[in-house]
Protein backbone atom coordinates (compact mmCIF):
# COMPACT_ATOMS: atom_id res chain seq x y z
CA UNK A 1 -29.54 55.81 105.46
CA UNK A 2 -27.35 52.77 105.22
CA UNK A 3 -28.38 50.38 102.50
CA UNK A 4 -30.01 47.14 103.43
CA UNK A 5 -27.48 43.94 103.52
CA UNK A 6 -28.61 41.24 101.57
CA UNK A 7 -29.63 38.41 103.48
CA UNK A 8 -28.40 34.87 103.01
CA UNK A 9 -31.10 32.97 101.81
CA UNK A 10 -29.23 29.73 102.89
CA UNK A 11 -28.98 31.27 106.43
CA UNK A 12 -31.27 30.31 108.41
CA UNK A 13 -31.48 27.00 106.69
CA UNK A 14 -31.26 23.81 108.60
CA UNK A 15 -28.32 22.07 108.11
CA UNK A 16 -29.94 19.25 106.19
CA UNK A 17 -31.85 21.66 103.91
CA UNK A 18 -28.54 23.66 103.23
CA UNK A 19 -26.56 20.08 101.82
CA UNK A 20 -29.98 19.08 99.93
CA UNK A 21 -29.18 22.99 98.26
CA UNK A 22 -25.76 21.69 97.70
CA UNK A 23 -26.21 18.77 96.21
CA UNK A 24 -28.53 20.22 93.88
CA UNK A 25 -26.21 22.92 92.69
CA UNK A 26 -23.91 20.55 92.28
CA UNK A 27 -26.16 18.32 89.67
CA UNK A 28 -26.71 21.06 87.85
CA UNK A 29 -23.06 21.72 87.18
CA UNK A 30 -22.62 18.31 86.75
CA UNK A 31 -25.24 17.82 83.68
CA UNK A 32 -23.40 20.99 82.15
CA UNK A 33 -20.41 19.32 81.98
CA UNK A 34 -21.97 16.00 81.17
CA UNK A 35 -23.58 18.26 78.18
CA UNK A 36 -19.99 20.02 77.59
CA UNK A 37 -18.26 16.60 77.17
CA UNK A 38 -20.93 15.09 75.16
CA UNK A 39 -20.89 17.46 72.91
CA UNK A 40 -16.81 17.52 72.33
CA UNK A 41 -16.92 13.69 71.98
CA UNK A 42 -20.00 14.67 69.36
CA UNK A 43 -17.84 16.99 67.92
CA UNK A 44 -14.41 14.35 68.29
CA UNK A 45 -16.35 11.27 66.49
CA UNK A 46 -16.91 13.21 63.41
CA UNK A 47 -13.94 14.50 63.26
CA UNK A 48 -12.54 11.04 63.33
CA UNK A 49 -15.17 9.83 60.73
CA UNK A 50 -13.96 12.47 58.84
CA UNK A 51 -10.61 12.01 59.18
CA UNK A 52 -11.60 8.21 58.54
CA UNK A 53 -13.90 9.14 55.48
CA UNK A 54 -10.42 11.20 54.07
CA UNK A 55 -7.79 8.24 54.96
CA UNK A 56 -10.18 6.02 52.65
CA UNK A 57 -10.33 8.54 49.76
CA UNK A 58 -6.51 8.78 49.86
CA UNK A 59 -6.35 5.18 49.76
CA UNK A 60 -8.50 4.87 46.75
CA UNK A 61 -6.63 7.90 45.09
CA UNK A 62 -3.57 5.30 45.98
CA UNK A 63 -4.88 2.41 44.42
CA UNK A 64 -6.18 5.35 40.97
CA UNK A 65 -2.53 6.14 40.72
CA UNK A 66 -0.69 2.82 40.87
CA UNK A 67 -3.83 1.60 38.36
CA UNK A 68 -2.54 4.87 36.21
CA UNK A 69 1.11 3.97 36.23
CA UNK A 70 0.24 0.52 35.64
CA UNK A 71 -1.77 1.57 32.75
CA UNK A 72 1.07 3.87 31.61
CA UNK A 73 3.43 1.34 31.55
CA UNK A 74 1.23 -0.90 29.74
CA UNK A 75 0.31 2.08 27.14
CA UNK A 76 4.82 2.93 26.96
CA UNK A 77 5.02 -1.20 26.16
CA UNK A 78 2.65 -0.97 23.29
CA UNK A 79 3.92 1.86 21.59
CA UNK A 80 7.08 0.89 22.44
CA UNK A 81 6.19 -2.89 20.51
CA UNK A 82 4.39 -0.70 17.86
CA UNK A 83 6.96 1.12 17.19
CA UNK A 84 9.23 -2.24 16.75
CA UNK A 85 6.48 -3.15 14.54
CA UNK A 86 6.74 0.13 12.35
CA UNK A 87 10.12 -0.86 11.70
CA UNK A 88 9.82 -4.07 10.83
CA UNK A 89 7.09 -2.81 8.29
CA UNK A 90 9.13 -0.27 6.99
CA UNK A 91 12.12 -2.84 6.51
CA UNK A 92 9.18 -5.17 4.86
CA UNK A 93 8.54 -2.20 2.47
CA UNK A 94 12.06 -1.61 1.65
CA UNK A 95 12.71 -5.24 1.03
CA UNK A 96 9.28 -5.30 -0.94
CA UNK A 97 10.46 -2.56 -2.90
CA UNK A 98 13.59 -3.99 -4.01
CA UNK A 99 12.53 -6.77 -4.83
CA UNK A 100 9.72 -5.32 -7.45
CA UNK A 101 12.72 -3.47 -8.56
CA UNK A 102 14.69 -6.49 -9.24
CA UNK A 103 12.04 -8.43 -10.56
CA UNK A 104 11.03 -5.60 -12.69
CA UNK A 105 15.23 -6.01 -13.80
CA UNK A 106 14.61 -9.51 -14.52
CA UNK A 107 11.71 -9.15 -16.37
CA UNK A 108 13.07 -6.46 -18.43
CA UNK A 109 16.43 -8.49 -18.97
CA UNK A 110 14.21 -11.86 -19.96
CA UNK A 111 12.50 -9.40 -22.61
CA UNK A 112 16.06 -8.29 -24.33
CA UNK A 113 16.67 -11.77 -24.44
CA UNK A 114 13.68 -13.25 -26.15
CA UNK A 115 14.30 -10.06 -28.45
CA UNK A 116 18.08 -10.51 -29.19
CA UNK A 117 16.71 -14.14 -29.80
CA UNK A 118 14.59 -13.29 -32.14
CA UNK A 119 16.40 -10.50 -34.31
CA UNK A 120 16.24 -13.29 -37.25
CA UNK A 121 12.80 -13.63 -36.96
CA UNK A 122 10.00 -12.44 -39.63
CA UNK A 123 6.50 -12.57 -39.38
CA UNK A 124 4.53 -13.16 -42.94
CA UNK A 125 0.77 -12.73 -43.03
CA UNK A 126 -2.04 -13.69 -45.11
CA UNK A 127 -0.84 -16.94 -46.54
CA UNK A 128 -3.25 -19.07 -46.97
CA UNK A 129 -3.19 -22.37 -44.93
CA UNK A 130 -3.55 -25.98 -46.29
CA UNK A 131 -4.78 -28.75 -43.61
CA UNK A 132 -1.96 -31.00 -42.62
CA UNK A 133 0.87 -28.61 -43.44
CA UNK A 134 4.40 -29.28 -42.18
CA UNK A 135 7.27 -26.92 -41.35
CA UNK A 136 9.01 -28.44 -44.60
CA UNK A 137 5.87 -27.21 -46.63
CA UNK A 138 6.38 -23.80 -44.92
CA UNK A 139 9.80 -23.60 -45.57
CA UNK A 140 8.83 -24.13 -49.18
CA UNK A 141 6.01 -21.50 -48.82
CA UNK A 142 8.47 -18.54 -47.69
CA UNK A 143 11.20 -19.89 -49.90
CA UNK A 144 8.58 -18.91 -52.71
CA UNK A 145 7.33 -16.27 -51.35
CA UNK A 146 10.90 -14.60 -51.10
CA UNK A 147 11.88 -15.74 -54.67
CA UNK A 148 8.23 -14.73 -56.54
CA UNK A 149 6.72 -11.86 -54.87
CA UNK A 150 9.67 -10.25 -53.30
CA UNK A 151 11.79 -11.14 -56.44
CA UNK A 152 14.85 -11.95 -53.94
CA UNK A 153 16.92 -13.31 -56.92
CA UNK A 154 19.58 -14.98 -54.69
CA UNK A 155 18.59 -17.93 -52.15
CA UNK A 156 17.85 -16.86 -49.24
CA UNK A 157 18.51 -19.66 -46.36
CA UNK A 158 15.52 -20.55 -43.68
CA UNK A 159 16.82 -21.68 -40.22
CA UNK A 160 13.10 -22.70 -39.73
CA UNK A 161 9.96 -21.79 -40.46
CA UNK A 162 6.36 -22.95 -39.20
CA UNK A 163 2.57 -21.37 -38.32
CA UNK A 164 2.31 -19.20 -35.00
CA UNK A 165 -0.44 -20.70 -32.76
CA UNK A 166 -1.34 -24.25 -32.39
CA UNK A 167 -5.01 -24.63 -33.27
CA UNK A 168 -5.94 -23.75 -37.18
CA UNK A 169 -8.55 -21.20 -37.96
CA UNK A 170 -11.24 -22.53 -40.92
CA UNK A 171 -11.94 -18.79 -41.38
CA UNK A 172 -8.48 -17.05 -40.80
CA UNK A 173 -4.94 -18.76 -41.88
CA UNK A 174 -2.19 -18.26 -39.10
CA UNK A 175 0.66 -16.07 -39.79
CA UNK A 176 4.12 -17.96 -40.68
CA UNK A 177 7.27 -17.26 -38.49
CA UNK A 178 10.96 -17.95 -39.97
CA UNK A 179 14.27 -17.62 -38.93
CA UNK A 180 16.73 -16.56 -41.03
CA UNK A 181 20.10 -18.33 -41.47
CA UNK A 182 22.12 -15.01 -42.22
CA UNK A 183 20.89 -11.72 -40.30
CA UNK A 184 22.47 -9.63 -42.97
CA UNK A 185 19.79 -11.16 -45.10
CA UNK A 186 17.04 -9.36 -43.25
CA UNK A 187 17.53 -5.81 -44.56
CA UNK A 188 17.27 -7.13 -47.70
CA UNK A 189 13.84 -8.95 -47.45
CA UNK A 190 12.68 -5.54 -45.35
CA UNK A 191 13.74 -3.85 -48.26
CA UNK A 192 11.39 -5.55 -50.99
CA UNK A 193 8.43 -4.81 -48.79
CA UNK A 194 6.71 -2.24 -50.91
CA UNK A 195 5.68 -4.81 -53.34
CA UNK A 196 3.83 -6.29 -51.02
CA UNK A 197 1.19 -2.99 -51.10
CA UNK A 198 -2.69 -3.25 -52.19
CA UNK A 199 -2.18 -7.21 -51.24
CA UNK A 200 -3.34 -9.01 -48.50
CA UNK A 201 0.43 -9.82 -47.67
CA UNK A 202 1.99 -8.12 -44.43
CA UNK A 203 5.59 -8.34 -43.47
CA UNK A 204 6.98 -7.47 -39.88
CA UNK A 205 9.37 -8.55 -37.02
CA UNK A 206 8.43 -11.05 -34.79
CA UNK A 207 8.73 -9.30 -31.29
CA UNK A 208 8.29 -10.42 -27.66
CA UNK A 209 4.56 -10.26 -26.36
CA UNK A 210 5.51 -7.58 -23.71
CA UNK A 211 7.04 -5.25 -26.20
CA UNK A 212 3.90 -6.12 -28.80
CA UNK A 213 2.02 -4.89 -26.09
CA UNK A 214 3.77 -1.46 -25.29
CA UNK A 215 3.74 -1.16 -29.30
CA UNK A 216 -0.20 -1.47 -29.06
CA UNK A 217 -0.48 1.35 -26.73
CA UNK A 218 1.62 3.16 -29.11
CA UNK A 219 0.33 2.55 -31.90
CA UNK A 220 -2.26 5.17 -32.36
CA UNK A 221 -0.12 7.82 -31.21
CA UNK A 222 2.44 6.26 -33.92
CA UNK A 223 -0.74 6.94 -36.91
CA UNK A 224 -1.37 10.42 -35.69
CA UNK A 225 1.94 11.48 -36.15
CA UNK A 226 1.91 9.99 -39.05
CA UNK A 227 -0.95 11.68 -40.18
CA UNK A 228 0.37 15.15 -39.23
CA UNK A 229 3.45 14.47 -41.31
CA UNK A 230 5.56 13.97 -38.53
CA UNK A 231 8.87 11.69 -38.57
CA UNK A 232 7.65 8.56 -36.52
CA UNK A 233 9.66 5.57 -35.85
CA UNK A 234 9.00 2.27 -33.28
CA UNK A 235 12.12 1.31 -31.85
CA UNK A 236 11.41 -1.82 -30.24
CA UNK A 237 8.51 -0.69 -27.25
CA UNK A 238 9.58 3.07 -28.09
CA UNK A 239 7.96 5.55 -29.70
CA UNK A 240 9.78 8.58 -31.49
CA UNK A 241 8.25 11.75 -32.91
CA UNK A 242 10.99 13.29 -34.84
CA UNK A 243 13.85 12.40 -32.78
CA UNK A 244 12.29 12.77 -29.83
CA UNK A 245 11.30 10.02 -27.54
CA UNK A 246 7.45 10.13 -26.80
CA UNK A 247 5.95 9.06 -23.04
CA UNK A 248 1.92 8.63 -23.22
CA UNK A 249 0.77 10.91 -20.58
CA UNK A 250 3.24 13.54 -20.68
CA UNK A 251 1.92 14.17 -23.86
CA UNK A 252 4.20 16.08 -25.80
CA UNK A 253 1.49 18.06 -28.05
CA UNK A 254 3.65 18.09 -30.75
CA UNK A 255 1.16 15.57 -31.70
């Protein structure tokens, strides 16, 4: 048995039915497309937001690295002024440094001459002082001194002579400083020096304050040596233990 056709249900429409069918199918497609484009221009405007949102960040990353190589041009103009700087501090250093070692020169040169200046010079403690004394009276004091307690039988000629210091002490007479006419003369005087032992009398050179004060330092190290039977001599602001030159610090327990 032949199979049934399939009838038409728009057959046996009227013709004003079958366009009202028409125009219905025809809305439908159209909100599908109406759907179909809304949702691509959905789909387009957030692309373009996105594409917006991405333009912006690469803008700003722009503007990050011209504010970078701004700021590493700045930081490469420091250092590069820093390191001018440096070198202007290191040439301060140098010049600093040369010129402590010419002062210290200088200084050292100024001492040989007030020493050379005074290799004439003797120092004579424990005289006793009388108010209103003049260099004349101490000229006449060592003059004595040289001829009675030193028993210097020839004269012995004074440049000068007058009291170190300038205020007098009521307890404590100031030491007298002369200057000998003849240098050759000073051996001699050194020479008589033992008689001054067990007396209040002291003898000695009169010496620059800076090498008085190395000789201070020294000193002890001078007694202890000394002491241990050692051969000890001062040679100006040196100190030497049996021919040897001795450096406080480095010390040389030889001592």
């Amino acid at each position: 048995m032949p199979p049934k056709r399939r009838r038409n249900s728009s057959k046996g429409l009227s013709a004003s039915n079958r366009a009202k069918l028409a125009r219905k199918d025809h809305s439908k497609m159209a909100e599908g497309d109406t759907d179909t484009i809304l949702e691509k221009l959905t789909e387009l405007q957030s692309t373009v937001a996105k594409q917006e949102q991405m333009t912006e960040v690469l803008d700003q990353l722009s503007i990050l690295e011209d504010n970078i190589n701004h700021i590493n041009s700045e930081l490469s103009s420091h250092k590069t002024r820093l390191d001018e700087n440096d070198a202007k501090l290191d040439n301060l250093f140098i010049a600093r440094d040369d010129q402590s070692a010419t002062i210290t020169k200088l200084q050292s040169a100024i001492t040989d001459l007030k020493w050379r200046s005074m290799q004439s010079n003797l120092v004579l403690f424990g005289i006793a002082e009388v108010s209103g004394e003049s260099k004349e009276d101490c000229v006449l004091v060592i003059t004595n001194f040289l001829k009675n307690r030193l028993e210097i039988e020839r004269v012995v000629e004074l440049e000068r002579a007058h009291r170190l210091g300038r205020t007098p002490s009521l307890t404590k007479a100031r030491p007298i400083v002369f200057k000998l006419l003849r240098f050759t003369d000073k051996s001699l005087i050194m020479s008589k020096t033992s008689a001054l032992k067990g007396t209040k009398l002291f003898l000695t050179d009169q010496l620059p304050p800076e090498i008085l004060q190395a000789r201070r330092i020294l000193q002890p190290f001078f007694k202890k040596a000394k002491d241990l039977g050692k051969q000890a001599r001062l040679v100006r602001d040196k100190l030497y233990i049996n021919n040897v030159l001795f450096v406080p610090g480095s010390e040389v327990e030889a001592m």
